[in-house]
Protein backbone atom coordinates (compact mmCIF):
# COMPACT_ATOMS: atom_id res chain seq x y z
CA UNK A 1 -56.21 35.74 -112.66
CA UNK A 2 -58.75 37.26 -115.40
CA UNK A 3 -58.97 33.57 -116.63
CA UNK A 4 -59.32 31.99 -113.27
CA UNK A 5 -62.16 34.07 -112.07
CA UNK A 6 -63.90 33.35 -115.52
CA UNK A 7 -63.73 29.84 -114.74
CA UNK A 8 -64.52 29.44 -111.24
CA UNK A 9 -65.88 32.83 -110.43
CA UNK A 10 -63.87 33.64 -107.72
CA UNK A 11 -59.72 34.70 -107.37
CA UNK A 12 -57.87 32.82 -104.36
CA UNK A 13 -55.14 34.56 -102.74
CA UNK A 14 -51.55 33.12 -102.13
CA UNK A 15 -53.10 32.77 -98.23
CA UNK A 16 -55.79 31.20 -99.65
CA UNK A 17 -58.45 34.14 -99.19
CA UNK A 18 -60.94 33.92 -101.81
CA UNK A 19 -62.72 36.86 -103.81
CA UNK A 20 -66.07 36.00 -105.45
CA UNK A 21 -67.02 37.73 -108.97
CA UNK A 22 -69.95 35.94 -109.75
CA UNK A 23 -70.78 37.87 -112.64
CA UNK A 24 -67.70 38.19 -114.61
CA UNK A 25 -67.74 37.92 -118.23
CA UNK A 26 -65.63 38.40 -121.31
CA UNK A 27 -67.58 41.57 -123.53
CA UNK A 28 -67.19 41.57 -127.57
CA UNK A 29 -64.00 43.38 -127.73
CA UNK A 30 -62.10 40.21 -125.46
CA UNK A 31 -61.83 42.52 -122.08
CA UNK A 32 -62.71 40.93 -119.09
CA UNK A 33 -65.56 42.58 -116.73
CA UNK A 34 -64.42 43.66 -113.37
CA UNK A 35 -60.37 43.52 -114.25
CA UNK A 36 -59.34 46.11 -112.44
CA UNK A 37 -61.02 44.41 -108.97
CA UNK A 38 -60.10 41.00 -110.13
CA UNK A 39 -56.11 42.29 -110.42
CA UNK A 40 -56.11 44.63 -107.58
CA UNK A 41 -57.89 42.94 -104.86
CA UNK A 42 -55.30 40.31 -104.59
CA UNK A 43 -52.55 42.54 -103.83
CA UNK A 44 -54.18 45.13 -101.20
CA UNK A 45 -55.68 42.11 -99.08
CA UNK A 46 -52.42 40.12 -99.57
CA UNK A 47 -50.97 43.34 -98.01
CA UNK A 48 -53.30 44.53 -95.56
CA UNK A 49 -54.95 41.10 -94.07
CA UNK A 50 -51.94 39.09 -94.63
CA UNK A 51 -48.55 40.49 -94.17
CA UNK A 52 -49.70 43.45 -91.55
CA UNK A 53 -51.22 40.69 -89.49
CA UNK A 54 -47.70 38.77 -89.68
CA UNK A 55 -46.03 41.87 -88.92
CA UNK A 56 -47.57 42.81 -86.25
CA UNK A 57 -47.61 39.62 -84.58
CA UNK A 58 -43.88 39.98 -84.98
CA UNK A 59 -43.29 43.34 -83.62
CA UNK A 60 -45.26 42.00 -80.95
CA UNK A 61 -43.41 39.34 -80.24
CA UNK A 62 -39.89 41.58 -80.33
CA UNK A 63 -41.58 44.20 -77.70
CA UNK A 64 -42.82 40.95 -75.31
CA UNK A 65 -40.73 42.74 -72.39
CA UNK A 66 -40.82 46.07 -73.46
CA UNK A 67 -42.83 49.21 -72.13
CA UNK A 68 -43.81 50.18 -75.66
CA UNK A 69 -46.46 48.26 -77.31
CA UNK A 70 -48.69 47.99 -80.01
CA UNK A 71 -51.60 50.23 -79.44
CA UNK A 72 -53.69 50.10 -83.02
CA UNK A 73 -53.35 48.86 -86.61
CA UNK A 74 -54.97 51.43 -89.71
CA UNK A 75 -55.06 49.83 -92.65
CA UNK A 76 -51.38 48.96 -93.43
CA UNK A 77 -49.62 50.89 -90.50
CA UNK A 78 -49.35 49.34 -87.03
CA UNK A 79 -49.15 52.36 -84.10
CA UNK A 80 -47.12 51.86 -81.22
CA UNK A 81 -47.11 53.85 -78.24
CA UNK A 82 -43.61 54.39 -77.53
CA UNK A 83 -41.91 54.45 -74.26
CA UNK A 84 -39.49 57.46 -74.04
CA UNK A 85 -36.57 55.10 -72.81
CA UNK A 86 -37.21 52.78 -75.44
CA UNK A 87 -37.32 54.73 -79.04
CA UNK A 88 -34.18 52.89 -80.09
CA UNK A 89 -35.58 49.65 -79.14
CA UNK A 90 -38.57 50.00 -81.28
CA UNK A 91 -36.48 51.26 -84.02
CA UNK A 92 -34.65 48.40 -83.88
CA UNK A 93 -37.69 46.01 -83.55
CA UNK A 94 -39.01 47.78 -86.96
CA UNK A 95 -35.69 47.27 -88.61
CA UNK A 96 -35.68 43.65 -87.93
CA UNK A 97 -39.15 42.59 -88.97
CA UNK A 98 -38.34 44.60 -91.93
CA UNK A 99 -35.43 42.33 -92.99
CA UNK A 100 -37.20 39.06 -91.50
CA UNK A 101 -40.49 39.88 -93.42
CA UNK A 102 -39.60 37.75 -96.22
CA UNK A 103 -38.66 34.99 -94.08
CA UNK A 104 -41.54 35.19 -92.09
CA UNK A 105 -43.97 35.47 -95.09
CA UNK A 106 -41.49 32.36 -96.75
CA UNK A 107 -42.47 30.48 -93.46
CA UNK A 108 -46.15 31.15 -93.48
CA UNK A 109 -47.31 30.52 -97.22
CA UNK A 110 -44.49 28.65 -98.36
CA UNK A 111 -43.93 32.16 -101.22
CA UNK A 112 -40.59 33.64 -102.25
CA UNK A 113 -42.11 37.00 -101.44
CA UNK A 114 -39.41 39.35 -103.81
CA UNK A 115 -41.03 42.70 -103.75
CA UNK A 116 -39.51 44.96 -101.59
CA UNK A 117 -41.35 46.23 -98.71
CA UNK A 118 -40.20 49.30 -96.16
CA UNK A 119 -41.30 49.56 -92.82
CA UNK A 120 -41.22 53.14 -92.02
CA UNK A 121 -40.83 54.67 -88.68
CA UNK A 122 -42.74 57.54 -87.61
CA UNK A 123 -42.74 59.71 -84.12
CA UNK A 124 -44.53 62.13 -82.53
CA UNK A 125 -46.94 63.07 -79.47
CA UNK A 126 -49.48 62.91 -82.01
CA UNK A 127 -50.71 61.92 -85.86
CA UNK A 128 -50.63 65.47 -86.68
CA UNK A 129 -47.13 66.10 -85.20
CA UNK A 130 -44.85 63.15 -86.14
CA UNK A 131 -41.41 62.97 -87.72
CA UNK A 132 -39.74 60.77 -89.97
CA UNK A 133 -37.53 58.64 -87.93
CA UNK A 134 -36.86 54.98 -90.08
């Protein structure tokens, strides 16, 4: 990556999302300027524009007919307001997009995606007050 965005100026994203570092350079001692951005930015976007996105759209789609639905995204969590009848059912909704996420990111950008991700499950009347739950 340090040697692409020396020669182009710019990092591209398995999505395609491009990162511009127009003033990159290699110092004295052989380090590349900007490194840390130029390895980093990568995987938080890949994370938090790409696969949340895909997620949610998923989790959407699983809660089409439900009462609970998707009520906000923050950074890389997705909050649902939860119908009391229908805890369970979002549980299970979580579960499944977290064992279809490779799939689903396999379908999208064509990329055997082999890092293990967990969806975790969370409940409560509020932020403050919330349990583990998945």
């Amino acid at each position: 990556m340090a040697k692409e965005a020396l020669e182009t100026q710019k990092i591209t994203t398995p999505s395609g999302r491009e990162f511009s570092f127009p003033d990159v350079v290699r110092n004295h001692r052989g380090r590349v300027s900007h490194f840390t951005q130029i390895k980093n930015y990568p995987v938080q976007s890949f994370a938090t524009a790409d696969i949340v996105p895909v997620a949610l759209l998923y989790i959407d789609s699983l809660l089409s007919y439900a009462k609970s639905c998707i009520v906000n995204t923050v950074h890389d969590s997705i909050v649902i307001d939860v119908h009391p009848d229908e805890e369970r059912l979002v549980l299970q909704a979580i579960k499944k997009t977290n064992d279809e996420l490779p799939n689903l990111i396999a379908g999208r950008w064509g990329i055997n995606f082999n890092v293990p991700l967990l969806l975790e499950g969370k409940i409560g009347p509020n932020w403050l007050d919330t349990k583990d739950i998945a």
